[in-house]
Every structure is written in structure tokens, then in C-alpha cells.
Protein backbone atom coordinates (compact mmCIF):
# COMPACT_ATOMS: atom_id res chain seq x y z
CA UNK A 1 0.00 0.00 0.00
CA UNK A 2 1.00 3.41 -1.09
CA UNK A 3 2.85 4.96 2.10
CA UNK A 4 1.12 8.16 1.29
CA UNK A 5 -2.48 6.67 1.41
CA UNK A 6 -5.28 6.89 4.22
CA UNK A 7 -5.20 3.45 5.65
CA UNK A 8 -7.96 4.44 8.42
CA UNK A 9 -10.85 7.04 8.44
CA UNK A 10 -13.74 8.74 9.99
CA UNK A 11 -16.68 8.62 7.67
CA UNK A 12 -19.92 10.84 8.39
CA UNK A 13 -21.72 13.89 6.96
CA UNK A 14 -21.13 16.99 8.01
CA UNK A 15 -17.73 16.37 9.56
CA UNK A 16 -15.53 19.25 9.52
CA UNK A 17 -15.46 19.98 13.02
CA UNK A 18 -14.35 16.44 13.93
CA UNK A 19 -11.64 15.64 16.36
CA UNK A 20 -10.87 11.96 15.19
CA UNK A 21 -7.96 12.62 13.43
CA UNK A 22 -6.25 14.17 16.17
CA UNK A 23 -7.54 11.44 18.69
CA UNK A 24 -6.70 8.10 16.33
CA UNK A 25 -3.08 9.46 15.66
CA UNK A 26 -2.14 9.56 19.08
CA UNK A 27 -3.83 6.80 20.20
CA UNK A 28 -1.34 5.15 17.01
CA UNK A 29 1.76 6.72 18.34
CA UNK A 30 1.27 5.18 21.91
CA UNK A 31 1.50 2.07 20.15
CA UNK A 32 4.08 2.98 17.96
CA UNK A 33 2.22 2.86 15.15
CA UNK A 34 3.24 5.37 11.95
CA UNK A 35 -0.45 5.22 10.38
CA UNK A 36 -2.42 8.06 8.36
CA UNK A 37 -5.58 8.70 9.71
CA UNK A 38 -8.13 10.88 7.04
CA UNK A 39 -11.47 12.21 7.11
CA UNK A 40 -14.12 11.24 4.36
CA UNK A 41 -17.31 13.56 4.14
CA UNK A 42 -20.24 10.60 2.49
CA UNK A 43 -23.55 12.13 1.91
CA UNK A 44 -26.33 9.80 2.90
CA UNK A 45 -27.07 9.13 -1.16
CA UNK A 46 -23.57 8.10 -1.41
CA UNK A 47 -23.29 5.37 1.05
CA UNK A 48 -23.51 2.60 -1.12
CA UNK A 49 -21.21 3.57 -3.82
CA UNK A 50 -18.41 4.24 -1.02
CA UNK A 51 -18.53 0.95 0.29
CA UNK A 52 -15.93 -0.56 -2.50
CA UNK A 53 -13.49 2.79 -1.14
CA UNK A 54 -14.10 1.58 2.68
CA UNK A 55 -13.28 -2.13 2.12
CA UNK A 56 -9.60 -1.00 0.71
CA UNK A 57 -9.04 0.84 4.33
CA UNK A 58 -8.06 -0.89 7.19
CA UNK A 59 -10.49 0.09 9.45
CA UNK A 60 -12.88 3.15 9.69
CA UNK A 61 -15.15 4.96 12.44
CA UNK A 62 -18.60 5.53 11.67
CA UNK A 63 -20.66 8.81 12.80
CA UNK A 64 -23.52 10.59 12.00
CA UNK A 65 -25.67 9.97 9.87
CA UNK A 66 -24.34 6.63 8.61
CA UNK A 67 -24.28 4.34 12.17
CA UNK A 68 -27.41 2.55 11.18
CA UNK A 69 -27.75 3.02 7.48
CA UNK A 70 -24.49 1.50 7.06
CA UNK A 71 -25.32 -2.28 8.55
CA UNK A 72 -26.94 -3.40 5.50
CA UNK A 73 -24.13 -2.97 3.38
CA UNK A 74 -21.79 -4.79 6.07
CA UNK A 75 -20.58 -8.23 5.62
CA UNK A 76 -21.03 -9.04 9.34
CA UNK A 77 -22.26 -7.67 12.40
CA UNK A 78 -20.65 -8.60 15.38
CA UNK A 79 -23.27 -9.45 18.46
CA UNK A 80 -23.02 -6.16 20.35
CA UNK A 81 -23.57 -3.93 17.49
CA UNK A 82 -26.66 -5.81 16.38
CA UNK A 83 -27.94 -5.80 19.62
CA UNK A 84 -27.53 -1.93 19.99
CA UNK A 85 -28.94 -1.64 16.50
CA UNK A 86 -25.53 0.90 15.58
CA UNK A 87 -22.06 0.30 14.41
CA UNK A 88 -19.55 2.98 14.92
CA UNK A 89 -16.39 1.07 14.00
CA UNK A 90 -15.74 -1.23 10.98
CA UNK A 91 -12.37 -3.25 10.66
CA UNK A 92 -11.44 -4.94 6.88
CA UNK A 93 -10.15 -8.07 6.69
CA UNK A 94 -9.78 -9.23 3.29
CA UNK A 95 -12.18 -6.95 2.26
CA UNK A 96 -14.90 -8.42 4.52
CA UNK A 97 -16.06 -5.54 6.36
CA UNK A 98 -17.39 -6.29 9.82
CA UNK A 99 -19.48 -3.78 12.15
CA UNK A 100 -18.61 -3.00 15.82
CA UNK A 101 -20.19 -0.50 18.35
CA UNK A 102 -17.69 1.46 20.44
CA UNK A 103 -19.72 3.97 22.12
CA UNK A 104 -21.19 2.06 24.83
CA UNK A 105 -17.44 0.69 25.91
CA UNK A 106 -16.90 4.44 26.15
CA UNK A 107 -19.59 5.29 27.93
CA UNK A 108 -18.47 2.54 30.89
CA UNK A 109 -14.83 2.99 30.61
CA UNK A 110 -14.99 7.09 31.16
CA UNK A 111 -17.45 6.50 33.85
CA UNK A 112 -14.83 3.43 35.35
CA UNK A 113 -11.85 5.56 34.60
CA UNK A 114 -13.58 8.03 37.28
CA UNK A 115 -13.89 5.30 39.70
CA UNK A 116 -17.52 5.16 38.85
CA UNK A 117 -20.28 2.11 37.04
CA UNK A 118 -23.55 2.43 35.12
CA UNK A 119 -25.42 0.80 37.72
CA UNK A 120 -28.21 0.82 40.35
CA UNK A 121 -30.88 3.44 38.64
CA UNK A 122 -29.30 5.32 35.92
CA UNK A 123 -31.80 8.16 33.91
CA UNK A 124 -30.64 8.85 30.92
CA UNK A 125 -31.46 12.35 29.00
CA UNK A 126 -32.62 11.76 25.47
CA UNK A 127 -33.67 8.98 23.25
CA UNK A 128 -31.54 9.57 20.16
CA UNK A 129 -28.17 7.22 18.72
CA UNK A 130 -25.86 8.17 22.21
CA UNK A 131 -29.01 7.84 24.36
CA UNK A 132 -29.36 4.36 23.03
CA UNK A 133 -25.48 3.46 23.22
CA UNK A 134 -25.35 4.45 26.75
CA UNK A 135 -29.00 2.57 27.69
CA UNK A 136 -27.87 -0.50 26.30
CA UNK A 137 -24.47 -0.50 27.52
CA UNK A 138 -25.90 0.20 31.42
CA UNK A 139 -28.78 -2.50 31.01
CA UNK A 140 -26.50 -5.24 30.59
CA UNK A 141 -24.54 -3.75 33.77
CA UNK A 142 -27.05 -4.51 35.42
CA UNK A 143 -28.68 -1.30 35.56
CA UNK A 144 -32.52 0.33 36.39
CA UNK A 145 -33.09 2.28 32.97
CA UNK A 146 -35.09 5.72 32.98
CA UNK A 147 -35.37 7.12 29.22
CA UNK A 148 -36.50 10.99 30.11
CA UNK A 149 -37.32 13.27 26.88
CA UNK A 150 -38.99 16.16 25.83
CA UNK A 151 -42.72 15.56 24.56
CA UNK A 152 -42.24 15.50 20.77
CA UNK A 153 -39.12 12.72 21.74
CA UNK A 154 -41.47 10.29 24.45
CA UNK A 155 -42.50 7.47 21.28
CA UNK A 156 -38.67 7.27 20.86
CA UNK A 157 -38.07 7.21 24.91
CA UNK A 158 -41.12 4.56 24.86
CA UNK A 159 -39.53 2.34 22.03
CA UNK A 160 -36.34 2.45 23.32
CA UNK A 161 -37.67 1.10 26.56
CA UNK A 162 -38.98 -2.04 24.61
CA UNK A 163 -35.91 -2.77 22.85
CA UNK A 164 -33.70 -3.15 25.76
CA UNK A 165 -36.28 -5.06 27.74
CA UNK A 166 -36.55 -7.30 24.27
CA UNK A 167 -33.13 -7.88 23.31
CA UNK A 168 -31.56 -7.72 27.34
CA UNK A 169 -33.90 -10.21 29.19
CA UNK A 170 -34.43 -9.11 32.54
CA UNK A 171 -33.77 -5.42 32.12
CA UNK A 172 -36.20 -2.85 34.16
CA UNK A 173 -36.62 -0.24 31.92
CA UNK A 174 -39.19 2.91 31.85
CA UNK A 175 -39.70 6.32 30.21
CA UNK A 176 -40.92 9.92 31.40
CA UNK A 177 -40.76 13.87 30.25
CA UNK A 178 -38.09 15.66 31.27
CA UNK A 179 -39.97 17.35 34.11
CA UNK A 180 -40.87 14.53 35.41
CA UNK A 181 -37.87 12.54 36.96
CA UNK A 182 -37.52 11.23 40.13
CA UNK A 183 -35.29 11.44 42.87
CA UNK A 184 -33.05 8.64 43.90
CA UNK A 185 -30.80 8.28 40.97
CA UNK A 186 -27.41 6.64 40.79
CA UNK A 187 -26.44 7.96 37.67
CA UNK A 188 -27.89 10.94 35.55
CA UNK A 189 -26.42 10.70 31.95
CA UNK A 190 -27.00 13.42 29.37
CA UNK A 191 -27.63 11.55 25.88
CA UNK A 192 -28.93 15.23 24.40
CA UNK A 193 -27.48 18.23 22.74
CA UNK A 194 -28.70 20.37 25.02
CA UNK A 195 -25.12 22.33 26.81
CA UNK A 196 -23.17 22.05 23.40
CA UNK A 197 -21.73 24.93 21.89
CA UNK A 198 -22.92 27.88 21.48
CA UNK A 199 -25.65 27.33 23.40
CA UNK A 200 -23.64 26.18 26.51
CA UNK A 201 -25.60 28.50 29.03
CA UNK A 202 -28.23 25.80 28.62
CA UNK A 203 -29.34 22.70 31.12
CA UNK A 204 -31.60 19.71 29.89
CA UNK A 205 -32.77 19.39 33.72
CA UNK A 206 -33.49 21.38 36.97
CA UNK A 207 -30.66 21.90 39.89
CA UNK A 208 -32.99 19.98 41.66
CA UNK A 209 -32.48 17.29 39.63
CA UNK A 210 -28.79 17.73 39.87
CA UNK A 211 -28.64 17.86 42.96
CA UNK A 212 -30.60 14.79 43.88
CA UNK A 213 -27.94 11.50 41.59
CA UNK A 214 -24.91 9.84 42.77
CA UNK A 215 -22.93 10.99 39.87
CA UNK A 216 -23.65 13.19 36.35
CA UNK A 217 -21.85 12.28 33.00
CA UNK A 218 -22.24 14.41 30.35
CA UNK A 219 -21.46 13.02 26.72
CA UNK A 220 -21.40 17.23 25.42
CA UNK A 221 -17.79 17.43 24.66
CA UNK A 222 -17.68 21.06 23.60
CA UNK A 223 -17.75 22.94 25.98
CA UNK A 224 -15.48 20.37 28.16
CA UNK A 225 -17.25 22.07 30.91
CA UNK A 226 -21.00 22.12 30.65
CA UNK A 227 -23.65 23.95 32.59
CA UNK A 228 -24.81 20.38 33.64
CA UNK A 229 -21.34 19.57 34.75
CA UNK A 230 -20.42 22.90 36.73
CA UNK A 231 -24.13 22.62 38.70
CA UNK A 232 -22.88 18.73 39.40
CA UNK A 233 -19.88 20.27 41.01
CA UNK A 234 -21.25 22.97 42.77
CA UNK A 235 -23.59 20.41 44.92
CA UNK A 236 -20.78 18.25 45.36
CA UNK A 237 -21.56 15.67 42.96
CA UNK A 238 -19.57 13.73 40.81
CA UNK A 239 -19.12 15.02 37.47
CA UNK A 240 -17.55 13.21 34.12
CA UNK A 241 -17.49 15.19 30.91
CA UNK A 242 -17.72 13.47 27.49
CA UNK A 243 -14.32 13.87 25.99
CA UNK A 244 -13.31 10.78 27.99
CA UNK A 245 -16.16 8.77 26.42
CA UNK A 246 -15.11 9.86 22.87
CA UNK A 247 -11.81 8.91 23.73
CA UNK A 248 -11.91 5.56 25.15
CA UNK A 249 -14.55 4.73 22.53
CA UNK A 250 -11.20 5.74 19.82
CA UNK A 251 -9.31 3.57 22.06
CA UNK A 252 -11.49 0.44 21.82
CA UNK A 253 -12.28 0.84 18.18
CA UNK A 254 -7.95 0.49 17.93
CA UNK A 255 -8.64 -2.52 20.47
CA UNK A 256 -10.63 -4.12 17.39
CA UNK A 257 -8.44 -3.22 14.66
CA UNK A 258 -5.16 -4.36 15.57
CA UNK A 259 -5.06 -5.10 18.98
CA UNK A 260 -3.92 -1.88 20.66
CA UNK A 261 -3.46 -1.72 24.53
CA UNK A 262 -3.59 1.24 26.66
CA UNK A 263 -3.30 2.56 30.21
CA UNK A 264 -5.55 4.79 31.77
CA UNK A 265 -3.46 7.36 32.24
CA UNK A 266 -2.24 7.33 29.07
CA UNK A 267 -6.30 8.01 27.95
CA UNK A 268 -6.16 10.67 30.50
CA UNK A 269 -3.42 12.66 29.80
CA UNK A 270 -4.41 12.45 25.78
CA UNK A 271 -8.29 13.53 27.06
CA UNK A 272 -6.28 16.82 28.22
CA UNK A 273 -4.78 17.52 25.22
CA UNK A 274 -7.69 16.68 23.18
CA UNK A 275 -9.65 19.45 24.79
CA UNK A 276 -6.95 22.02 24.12
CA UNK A 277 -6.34 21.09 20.90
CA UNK A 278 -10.15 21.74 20.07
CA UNK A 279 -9.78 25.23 22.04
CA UNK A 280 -7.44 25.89 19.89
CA UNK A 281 -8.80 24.20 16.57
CA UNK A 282 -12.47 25.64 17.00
CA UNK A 283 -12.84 27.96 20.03
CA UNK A 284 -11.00 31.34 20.77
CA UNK A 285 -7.70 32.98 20.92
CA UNK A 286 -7.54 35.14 24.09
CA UNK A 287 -4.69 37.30 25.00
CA UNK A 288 -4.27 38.55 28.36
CA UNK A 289 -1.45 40.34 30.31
CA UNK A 290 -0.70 43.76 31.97
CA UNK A 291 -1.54 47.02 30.14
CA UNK A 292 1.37 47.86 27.42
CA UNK A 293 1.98 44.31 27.14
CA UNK A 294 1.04 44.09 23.63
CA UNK A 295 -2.80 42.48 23.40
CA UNK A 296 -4.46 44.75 20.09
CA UNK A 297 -1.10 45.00 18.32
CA UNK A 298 -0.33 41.47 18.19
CA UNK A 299 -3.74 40.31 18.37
CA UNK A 300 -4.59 42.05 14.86
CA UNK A 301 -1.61 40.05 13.31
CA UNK A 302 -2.02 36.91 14.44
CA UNK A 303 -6.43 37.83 13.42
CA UNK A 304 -5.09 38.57 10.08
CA UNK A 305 -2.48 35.53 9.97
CA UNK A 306 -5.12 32.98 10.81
CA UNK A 307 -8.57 34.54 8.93
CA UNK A 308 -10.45 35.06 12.22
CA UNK A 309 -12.22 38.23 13.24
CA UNK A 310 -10.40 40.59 16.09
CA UNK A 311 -12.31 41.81 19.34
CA UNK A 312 -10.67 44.01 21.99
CA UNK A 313 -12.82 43.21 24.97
CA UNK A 314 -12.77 47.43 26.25
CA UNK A 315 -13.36 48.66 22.45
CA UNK A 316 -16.33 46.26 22.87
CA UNK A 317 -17.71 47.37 26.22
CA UNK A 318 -16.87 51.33 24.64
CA UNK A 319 -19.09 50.83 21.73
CA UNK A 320 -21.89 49.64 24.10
CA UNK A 321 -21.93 52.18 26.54
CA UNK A 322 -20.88 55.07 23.96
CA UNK A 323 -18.19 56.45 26.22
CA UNK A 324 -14.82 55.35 26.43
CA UNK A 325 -13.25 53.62 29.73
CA UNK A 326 -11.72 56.36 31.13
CA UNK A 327 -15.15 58.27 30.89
CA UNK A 328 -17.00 55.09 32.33
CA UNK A 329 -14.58 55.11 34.97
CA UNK A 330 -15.01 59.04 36.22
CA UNK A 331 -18.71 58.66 35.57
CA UNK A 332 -19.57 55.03 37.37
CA UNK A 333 -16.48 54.16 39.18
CA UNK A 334 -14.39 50.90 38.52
CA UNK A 335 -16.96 48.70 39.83
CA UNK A 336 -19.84 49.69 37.32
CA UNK A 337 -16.94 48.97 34.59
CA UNK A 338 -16.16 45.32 36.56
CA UNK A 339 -19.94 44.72 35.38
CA UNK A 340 -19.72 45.75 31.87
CA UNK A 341 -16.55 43.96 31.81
CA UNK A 342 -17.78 40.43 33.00
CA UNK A 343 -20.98 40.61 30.43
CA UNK A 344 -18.79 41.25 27.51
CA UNK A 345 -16.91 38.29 29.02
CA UNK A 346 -19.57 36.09 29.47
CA UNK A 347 -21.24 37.32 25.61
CA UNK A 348 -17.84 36.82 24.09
CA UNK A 349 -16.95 33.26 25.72
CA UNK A 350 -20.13 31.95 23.43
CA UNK A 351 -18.25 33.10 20.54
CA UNK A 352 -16.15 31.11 18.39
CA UNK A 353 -13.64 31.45 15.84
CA UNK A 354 -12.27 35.43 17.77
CA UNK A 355 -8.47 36.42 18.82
CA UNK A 356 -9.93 38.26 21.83
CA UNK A 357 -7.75 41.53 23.34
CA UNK A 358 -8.40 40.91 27.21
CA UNK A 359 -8.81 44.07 29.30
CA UNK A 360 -5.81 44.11 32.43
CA UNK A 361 -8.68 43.34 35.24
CA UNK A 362 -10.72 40.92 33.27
CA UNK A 363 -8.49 37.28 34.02
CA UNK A 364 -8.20 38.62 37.47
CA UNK A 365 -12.22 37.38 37.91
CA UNK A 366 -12.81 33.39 38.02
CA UNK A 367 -15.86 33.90 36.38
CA UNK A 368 -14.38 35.80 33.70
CA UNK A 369 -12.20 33.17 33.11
CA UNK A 370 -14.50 30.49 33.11
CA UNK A 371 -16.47 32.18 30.45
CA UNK A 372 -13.44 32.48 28.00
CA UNK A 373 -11.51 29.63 28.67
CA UNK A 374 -14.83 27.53 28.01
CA UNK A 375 -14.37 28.07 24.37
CA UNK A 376 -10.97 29.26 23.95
CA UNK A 377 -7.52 29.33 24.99
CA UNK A 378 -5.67 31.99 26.87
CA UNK A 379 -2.57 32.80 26.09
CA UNK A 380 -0.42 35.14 28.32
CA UNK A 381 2.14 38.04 26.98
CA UNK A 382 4.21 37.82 29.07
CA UNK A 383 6.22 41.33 28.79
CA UNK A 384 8.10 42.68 31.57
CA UNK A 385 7.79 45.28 33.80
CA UNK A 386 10.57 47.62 32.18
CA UNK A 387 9.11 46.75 28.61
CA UNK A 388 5.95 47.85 29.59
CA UNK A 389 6.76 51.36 31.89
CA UNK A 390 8.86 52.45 28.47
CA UNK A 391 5.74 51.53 26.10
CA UNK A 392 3.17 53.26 28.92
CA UNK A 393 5.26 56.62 29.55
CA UNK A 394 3.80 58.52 26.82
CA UNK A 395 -0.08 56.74 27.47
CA UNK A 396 -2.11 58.91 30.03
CA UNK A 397 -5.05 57.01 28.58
CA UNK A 398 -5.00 54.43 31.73
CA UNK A 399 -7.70 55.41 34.82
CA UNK A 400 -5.69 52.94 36.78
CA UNK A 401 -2.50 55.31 36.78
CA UNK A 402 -3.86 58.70 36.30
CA UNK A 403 -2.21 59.66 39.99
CA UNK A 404 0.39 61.00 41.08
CA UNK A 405 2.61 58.67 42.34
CA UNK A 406 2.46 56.63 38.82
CA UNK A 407 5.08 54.45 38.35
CA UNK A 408 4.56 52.91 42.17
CA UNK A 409 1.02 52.44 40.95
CA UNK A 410 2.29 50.77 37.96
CA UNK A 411 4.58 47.96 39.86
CA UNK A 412 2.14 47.35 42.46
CA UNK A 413 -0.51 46.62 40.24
CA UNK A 414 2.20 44.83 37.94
CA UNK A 415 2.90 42.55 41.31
CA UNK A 416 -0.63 41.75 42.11
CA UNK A 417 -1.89 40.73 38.53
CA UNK A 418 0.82 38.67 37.21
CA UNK A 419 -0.09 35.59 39.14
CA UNK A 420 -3.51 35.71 38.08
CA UNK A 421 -2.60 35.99 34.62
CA UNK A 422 -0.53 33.21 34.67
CA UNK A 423 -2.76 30.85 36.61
CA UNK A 424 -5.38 31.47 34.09
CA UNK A 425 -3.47 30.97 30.94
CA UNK A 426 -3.00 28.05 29.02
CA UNK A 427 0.55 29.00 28.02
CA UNK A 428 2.86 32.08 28.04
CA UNK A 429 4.71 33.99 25.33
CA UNK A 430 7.69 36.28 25.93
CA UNK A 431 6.52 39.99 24.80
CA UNK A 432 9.54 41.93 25.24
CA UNK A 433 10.45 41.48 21.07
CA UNK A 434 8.46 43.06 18.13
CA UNK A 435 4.96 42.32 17.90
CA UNK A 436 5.61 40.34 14.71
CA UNK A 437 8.38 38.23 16.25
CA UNK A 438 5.57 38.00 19.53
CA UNK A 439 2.53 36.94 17.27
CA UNK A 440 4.51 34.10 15.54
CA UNK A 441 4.98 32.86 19.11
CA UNK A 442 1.05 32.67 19.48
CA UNK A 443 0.58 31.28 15.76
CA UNK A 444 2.92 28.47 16.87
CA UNK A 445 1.14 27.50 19.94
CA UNK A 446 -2.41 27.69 17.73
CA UNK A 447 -1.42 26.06 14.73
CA UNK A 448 -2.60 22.55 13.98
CA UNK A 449 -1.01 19.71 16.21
CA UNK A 450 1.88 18.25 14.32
CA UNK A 451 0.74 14.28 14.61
CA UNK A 452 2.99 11.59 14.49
């Protein structure tokens, strides 16, 4: 086979904002494997044709909307996939294809890897494809099943419910609305869209709700941390987010192909980066540090360099109060401009696609970070105190040092903020050098992961 030719794929429709490639090839390189891992976009009404292209790879994950259409054309289904009704993985073998479900084994092995099971009573959220992956996979665990949906979704919920008491004798399984759950649950699992990006202020159930299982898993991915995840955590509940489960269902489908092994803390660390890398392929580029340290002037050139748009947070906030920050500062006081400040955050963390120009203040509040690092990456400059007092000597632009004992100002605030900024950060630039030399510093953290 031609070294230069895909010998594995994912294969769905849409898939550009897919993070197999990134996941397969480093799953590969812990088992020194030098494979090339591609990405085929099949419309539905070109299924069929593709098979003859599939059978020549090695092996290939299946997504949406191809996990059930696809089973037909399959030479063999192995026991667990038919059961579930879905294949996500396919290996070749001679050019018999075979169909193999991963997501459930994902589903257990992120909750296990977080020293939890799908047992006792588990409620899961939705009756779609990953709602019926994660049913089936915790009914023959064992588990109590509750399918809760919305209205238009409770036939689904209802048939659901009769395939896994059908196909997994034994299994207690029952439906109800999403208003309507119970307490006393083991394990709440989200199976829905609902918390995705952008609409990641949302929750598919009450606090109360919450507040009331054993421990919340959320199969969301993007954000890493949802809504339903942060609520977990604020009542003190275990909380598992669904990069693990798309993960360790990569992992297993590599199980099937060839064998692989892997330790958990291999699948954690790679989890870790897999969420930064799609911060960095998808979400935001925020840069934060001290006043004069560079943000709009090397934000604009690395904007330009990589085709996104370019937001300075206080131009933002400016705009929307029609006064600059200086005037919003004499008029309201710094407080009133904290405010303003922490609801461009929050509007600007649902964003995508941005280099973002932090204000000084803004990483100093948790909740401002929380908003921005949820879709994005920060990256610090990191310029130093002398740097910055010769760039600031001519500004008198800056409430924060319009007194007269200036420069004292200057390093005091310089001395409180630079922790924060680097606790919040993802990673830190020098910013001493020309603003060119300092955005090709950013580009190179940003760019695409170089894969093995």
C-alpha cells in the first residue's frame, strides 16, 4: 500500500469539526504505530457507492448519519452492534467488512476511569443514537433504565424502553418527560445536545435534579465544561465530561483493529490535550497580560495571519456604553466597569472562531475566566515590567494610573496581577520582542497539532 495513502478514516456527513484525526493518531503513536488517519465527508445518497473505497481501508469509524444506514451494506455484524442496532467502527479483513459498536465501551470505561459504574438506577437524558449506546451499555450492567425526553421525543423514549427489555432479558426499563424525573438516581447521563456549543448556558434538567444522583456524565464534549457539569460540582456531585467517552470509545475501536493496549493514564493525559487542541482548533484565541503588554497590536496580526475576526474586549464594552473607559470610569467608578466587563466576558466566551484583546482586570475574575476559557484558549504576553513602563510613559489614557505617584502604581498593580494571569493561561509567550516576532509565538502554539 502506497505509504502516502489513508489506511484508516472517519466517515460521516457533516464532519468538519471532527476531532478523530487528532484522537486516532495519538492513540497510534502510543503504540508505535506510523499510520495516516483521514477524514471522508459521504452524503447519505452516497453510502452505497463508497462501500468498495471503505473495504480497501483498514479500518474506519462511523458517525452521524451513517451508524445505522451502514449495517446493511456490512458483511457481518458482530453481536453487540446488532444488539444496539448501531455500528460505529468497521475493521477490513480481506475486504470483509465487519461492524462493531464502540460507544457504549466508552460510555463505561470514562465512567470506570472516574472510579464510577452504570449501575443501580441510571436516567438517561434523550432517546436519540448516544441515548441508546449508553442505555444498552448500562442494562447489561445490570442497571434500572429511565429514558426521560422532551414531549415531541417520548414514542422514541417509549420504544427504546422495549428494545432493551426485548433484546436484554431481565432489564427494568421505563420512560418519562423531562420534568418529570424522580429522585433517587445513581447515575444521571446526558444523551442530548442540550449544553453544546454555542448554546452552553443551557441545562436539559433542573438543579434539583442535579442535585438529587450519585454521579452526572455528560457526553457534550464542547464545551469540556458544561452547565450540567459545573451545577454537578457545585452540589458536590460527581461530574464526568464526554471527551473521555469519545476517547476511550477511539481507544477500543484500535482494540478491534489491531489489537492496541492502553493505560488509563495514558487516555487521560491524551483527554487533556484533546480538549486544548479543540480550544485551539475551534474555540478562541484570548490574550491577556498587563496594560502595554502588547494584546491589540499582536492580536490584529495573528487575526489577520489565521482569517479570524479581532475583538478588543474594552473597544467592545466602549461601543456599548458610547463612552470610552476612562469616561466610564469618572462617571460610574471601577466597579460599574467590573460589570460591563464580566458581560462582555460572558457574551464573548459563546463566541467562536475570535483572537480576543483581554482588558488588564478581566483574568483577574474566576468567572471571567470560566467564560473564555470555556471556548478558547488563553494565552499570556508575558512582557516585563521595564518593557511595559517604556511603552506606557507617553499613554495617560489608563484610569488605573492617572495619579500622582504613577510608576509605584504601575509595579504594584504589575505585582498583584501577574499571578492571576498566569494561573489562568494556558501558556505564556515572551513579549519583550516586536509584535511580529511576539505573534509568531502565538501562531505556533495555535497552529494545527503536528501528529505523528
Amino acid at each position: 500500500m502506497d505509504p502516502n495513502e489513508i489506511r484508516y478514516a472517519v466517515v460521516g456527513h457533516p464532519i468538519g469539526h471532527t476531532m478523530s484525526p487528532f484522537i486516532h493518531m495519538r492513540l497510534f503513536a502510543l503504540n508505535h504505530r506510523r499510520e495516516r488517519y483521514g477524514v471522508l465527508d459521504v452524503p447519505p445518497e452516497e453510502l452505497e457507492q463508497s462501500m468498495d473505497r471503505l473495504s480497501r481501508l483498514c479500518g474506519c469509524n462511523i458517525t452521524i448519519p451513517h451508524k445505522q444506514a451502514i449495517i446493511p451494506y456490512l458483511d457481518a455484524v458482530e453481536e453487540k452492534a446488532a444488539c444496539f442496532g448501531s455500528v460505529n467502527t468497521v475493521k477490513s479483513e480481506n475486504g470483509v467488512l465487519t461492524g462493531y459498536t464502540t460507544d457504549g465501551t466508552g460510555f463505561r470505561r470514562a465512567l470506570q476511569a472516574a472510579g464510577e459504574k452504570p449501575e443501580g438506577r441510571v436516567v438517561i437524558l434523550g432517546a436519540g443514537g448516544a441515548a441508546r449506546a449508553m442505555a444498552f451499555e448500562a442494562a447489561l450492567c445490570g442497571a434500572r433504565i429511565t429514558v426521560a425526553a422532551r414531549p415531541h421525543s417520548l414514542p422514541a423514549a417509549q420504544q427504546l424502553c422495549k428494545d432493551l427489555m426485548g433484546k436484554i432479558p431481565g432489564t427494568a426499563a421505563g420512560f418519562c418527560a423531562l420534568d418529570e424525573i424522580t429522585d433517587g438516581i445513581d447515575l444521571l447521563a446526558n444523551a442530548t445536545p442540550v449544553g453544546m456549543y454555542p448554546r452552553s448556558e443551557e441545562c436539559p434538567v433542573s438543579e434539583e435534579v442535579v442535585r438529587s444522583a450519585g454521579c452526572v456524565f455528560d457526553a457534550v464534549y464542547n464545551p469540556n465544561e458544561t452547565l450540567l457539569l459545573r451545577l454537578a460540582r457545585k452540589n458536590g456531585v460527581k461530574a464526568v465530561s464526554g471527551m473521555s467517552m469519545l476517547v476511550w470509545q477511539a481507544a477500543a475501536a484500535q482494540e478491534i483493529w489491531y489489537g492496541a493496549e492502553f493505560t488509563e493514564s495514558d487516555i487521560a493525559r491524551l483527554c487533556g490535550d484533546a480538549v486544548l487542541e479543540m480550544k485551539k482548533k475551534f474555540g478562541n484565541v484570548i490574550l491577556c497580560g498587563f496594560m502595554g503588554c502588547g494584546k491589540t497590536t499582536v492580536g490584529k496580526i495573528v487575526a489577520e495571519k489565521t482569517g479570524r475576526a479581532f475583538v478588543d474586549m474594552d473597544r467592545v464594552i466602549e461601543r456599548n456604553e458610547g463612552m470610552t473607559v476612562a469616561e466610564i470610569f469618572a462617571k460610574s467608578g471601577e466597579q460599574r466597569f467590573r460589570e460591563l466587563e464580566r458581560e462582555a466576558a460572558a457574551a464573548l466566551g459563546r463566541e467562536h472562531g475570535l483572537v480576543i484583546a483581554a482588558g488588564g482586570g478581566t483574568l483577574l475574575n474566576r468567572e471571567n475566566a470560566a467564560s473564555l476559557k470555556g471556548n478558547g484558549v488563553v494565552i499570556l504576553l508575558d512582557a516585563s515590567l521595564s518593557a511595559i513602563r517604556t511603552r506606557l510613559a507617553d499613554d495617560t489614557s489608563r484610569p488605573l494610573l492617572a495619579r500622582p505617584d504613577r510608576d509605584a502604581a504601575m509595579q504594584r498593580l504589575f505585582a498583584e496581577r501577574i499571578k492571576a494571569y498566569r494561573d489562568a493561561a494556558d501558556t505564556a509567550v515572551p513579549a519583550d520582542g516586536a509584535p511580529e516576532t511576539v505573534a509568531e509565538q502565538v501562531f505556533s502554539f495555535i497552529r494545527p497539532a503536528v501528529l505523528p
